[in-house]
Protein backbone atom coordinates (compact mmCIF):
# COMPACT_ATOMS: atom_id res chain seq x y z
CA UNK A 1 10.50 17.49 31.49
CA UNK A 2 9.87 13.80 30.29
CA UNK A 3 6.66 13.72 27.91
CA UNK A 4 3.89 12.29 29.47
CA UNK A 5 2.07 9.29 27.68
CA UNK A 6 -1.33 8.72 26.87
CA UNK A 7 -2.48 5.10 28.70
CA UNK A 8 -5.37 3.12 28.57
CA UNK A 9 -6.33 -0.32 29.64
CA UNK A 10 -8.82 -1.63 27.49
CA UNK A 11 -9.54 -5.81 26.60
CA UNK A 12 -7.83 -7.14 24.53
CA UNK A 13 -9.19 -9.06 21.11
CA UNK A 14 -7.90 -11.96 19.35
CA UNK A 15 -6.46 -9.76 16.70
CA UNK A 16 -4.47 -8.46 19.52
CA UNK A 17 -2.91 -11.58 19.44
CA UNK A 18 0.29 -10.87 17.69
CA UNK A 19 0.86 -7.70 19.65
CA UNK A 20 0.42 -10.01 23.29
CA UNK A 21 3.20 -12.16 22.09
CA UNK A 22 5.47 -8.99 21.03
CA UNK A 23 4.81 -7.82 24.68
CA UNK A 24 5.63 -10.95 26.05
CA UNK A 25 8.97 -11.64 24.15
CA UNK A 26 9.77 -7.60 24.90
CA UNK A 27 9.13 -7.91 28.74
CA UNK A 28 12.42 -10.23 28.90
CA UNK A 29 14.72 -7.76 27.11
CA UNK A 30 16.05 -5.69 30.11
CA UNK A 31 16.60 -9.00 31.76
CA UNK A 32 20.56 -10.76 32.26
CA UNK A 33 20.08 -13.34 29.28
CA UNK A 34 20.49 -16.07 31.59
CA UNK A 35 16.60 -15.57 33.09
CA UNK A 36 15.15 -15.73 29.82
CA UNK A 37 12.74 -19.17 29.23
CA UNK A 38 14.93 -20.03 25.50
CA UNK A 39 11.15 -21.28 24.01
CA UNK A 40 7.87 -20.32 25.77
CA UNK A 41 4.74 -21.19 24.19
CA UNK A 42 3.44 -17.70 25.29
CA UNK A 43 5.49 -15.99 22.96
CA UNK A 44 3.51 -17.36 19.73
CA UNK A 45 0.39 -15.72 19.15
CA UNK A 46 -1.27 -18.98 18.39
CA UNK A 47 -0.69 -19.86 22.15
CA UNK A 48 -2.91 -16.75 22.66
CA UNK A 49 -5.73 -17.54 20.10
CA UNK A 50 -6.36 -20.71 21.61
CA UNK A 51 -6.76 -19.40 25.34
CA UNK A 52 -8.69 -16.30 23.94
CA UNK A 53 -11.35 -19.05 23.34
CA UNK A 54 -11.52 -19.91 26.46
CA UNK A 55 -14.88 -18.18 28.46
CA UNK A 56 -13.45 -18.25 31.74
CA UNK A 57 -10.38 -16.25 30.67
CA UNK A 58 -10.21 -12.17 30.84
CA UNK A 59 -8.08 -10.40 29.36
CA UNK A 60 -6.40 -6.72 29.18
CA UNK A 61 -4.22 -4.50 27.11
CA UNK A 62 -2.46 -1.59 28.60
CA UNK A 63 -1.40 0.89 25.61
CA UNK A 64 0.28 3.42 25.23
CA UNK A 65 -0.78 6.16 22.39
CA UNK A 66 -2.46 3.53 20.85
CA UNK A 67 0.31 0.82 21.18
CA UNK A 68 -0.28 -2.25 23.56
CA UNK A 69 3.03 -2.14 26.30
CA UNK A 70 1.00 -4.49 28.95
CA UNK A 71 -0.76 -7.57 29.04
CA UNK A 72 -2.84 -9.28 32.08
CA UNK A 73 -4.94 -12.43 31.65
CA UNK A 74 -6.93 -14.00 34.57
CA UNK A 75 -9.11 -17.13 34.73
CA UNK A 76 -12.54 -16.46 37.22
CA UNK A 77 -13.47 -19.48 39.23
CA UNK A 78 -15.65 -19.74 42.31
CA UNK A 79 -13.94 -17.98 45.03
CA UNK A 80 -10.82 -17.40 43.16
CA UNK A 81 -9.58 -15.07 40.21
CA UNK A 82 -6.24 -16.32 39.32
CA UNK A 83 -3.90 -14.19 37.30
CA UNK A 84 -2.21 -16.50 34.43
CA UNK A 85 0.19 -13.71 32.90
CA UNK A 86 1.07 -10.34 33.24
CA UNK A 87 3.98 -8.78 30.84
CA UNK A 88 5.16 -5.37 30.78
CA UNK A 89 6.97 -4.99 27.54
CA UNK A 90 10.79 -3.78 28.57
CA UNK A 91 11.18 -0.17 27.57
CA UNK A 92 7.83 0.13 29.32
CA UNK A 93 8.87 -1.23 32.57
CA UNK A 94 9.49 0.99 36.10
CA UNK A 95 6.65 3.10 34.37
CA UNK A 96 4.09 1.65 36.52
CA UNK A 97 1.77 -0.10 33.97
CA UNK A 98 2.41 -3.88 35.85
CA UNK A 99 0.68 -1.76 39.49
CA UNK A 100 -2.15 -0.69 36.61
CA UNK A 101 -2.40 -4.20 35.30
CA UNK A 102 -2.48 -5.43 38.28
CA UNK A 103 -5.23 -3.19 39.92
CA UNK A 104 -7.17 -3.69 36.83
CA UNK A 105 -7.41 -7.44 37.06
CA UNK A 106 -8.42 -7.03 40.90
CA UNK A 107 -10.87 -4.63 40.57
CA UNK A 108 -12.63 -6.52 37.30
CA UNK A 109 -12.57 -9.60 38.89
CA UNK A 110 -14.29 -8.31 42.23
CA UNK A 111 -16.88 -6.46 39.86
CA UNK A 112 -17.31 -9.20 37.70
CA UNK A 113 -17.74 -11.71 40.48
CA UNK A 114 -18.00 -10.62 43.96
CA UNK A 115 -17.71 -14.07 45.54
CA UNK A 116 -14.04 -13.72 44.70
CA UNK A 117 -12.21 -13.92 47.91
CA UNK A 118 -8.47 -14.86 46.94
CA UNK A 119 -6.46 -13.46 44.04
CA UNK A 120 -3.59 -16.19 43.16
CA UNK A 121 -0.66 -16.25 40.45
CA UNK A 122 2.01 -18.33 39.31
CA UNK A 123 5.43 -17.28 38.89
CA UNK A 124 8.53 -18.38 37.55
CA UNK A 125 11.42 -19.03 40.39
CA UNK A 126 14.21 -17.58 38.35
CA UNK A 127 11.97 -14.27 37.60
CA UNK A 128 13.13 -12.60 40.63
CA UNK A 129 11.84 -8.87 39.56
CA UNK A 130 8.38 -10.44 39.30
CA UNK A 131 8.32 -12.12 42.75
CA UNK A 132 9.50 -8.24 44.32
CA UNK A 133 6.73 -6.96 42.67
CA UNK A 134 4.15 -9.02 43.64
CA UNK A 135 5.41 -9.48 47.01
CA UNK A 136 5.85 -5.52 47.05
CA UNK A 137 1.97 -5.47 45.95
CA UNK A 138 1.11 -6.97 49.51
CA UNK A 139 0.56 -11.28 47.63
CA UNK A 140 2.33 -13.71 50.07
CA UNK A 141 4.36 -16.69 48.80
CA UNK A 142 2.67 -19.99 48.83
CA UNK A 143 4.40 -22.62 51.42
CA UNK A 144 3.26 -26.28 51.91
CA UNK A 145 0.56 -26.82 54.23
CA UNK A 146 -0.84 -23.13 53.64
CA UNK A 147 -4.14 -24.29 52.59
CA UNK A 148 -5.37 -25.35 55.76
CA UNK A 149 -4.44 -21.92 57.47
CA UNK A 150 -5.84 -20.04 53.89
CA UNK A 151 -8.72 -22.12 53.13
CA UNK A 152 -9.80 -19.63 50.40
CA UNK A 153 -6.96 -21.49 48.34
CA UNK A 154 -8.31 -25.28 48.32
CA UNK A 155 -10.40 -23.50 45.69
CA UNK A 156 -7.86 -23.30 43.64
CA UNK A 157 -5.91 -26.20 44.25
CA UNK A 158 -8.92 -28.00 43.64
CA UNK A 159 -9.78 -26.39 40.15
CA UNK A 160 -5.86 -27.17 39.15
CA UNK A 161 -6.60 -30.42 39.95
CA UNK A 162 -9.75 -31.05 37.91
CA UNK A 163 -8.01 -29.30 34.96
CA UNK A 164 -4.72 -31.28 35.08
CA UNK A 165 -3.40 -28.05 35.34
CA UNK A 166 -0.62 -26.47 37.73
CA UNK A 167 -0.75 -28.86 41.40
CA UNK A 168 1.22 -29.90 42.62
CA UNK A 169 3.46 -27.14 41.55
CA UNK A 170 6.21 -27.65 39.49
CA UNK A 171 9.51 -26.85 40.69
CA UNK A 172 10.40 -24.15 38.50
CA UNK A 173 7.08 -22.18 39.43
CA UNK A 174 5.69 -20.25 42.83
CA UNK A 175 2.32 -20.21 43.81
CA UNK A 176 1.12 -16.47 45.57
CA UNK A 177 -2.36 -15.06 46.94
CA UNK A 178 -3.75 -12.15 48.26
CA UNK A 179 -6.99 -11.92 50.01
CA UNK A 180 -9.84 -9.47 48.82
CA UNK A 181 -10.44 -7.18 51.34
């Protein structure tokens, strides 16, 4: 009988800032080498102090006895809570902390502002486990022109554009969204 694990999300701290780039770095490990960024900023801890200073950002920590395995960060705007990472470390993965993660960020956001009507996230092309999951989790994949059918994601588009930040996409990057129900 496999042990059973004590977990608990809880936020995460900027002296949890070493630990989120461990979890970051570890989430690539049971991944073919080839899908593995070479040099993300995201796996420095410093990357992580500066957006932990951020007020709009939220973060959480998903540990396991004690030891953080998970990581989801989300930005709040009006209308729109927009999930910026989530990292399962690799010998935590299939365990079903990402679902937990996940659900955590969605339910926080809603509580934490209820005008939230769209849940969006980036995600890397080549990271083709991540875009199962979230499509598997019921977000649809952005396509051109989807804005004016969604209008819930002009929000969005419109706060990447005042921020110089993420639109138009890039090419190496997919946009996805789920409505609040």
């Amino acid at each position: 009988m496999r042990e059973r694990k004590a977990v608990r999300i809880r936020p995460a701290h900027t002296n949890d800032a070493e630990e989120i780039a461990r979890v970051v770095r570890a989430s690539y490990t049971p991944h073919d080498a080839a899908h593995i960024p070479a040099d993300l900023p995201i796996y420095e801890p410093a990357f992580h102090l500066r957006a932990m200073s951020d007020p709009a950002t939220r973060w959480a920590l998903a540990c396991e006895n004690g030891r953080p395995v998970g990581v989801a960060m989300w930005r709040l705007v009006p209308g729109v809570a927009h999930l910026h990472m989530l990292f399962v470390s690799g010998e935590a993965q299939g365990r079903g902390y990402g679902v937990r993660l996940l659900r955590h960020h969605q339910t926080e956001s809603v509580r934490e502002r209820p005008d939230v009507r769209i849940w969006t996230l980036h995600c890397l092309r080549d990271s083709h486990w991540a875009v199962r999951f979230y499509l598997h989790q019921g977000y649809t994949q952005y396509h051109d022109g989807d804005e004016w059918r969604v209008p819930e994601l002009v929000a969005w588009i419109d706060s990447c554009k005042a921020h110089d930040n993420g639109w138009p996409l890039r090419p190496e990057k997919m946009l996805f969204y789920k409505h609040v129900r």
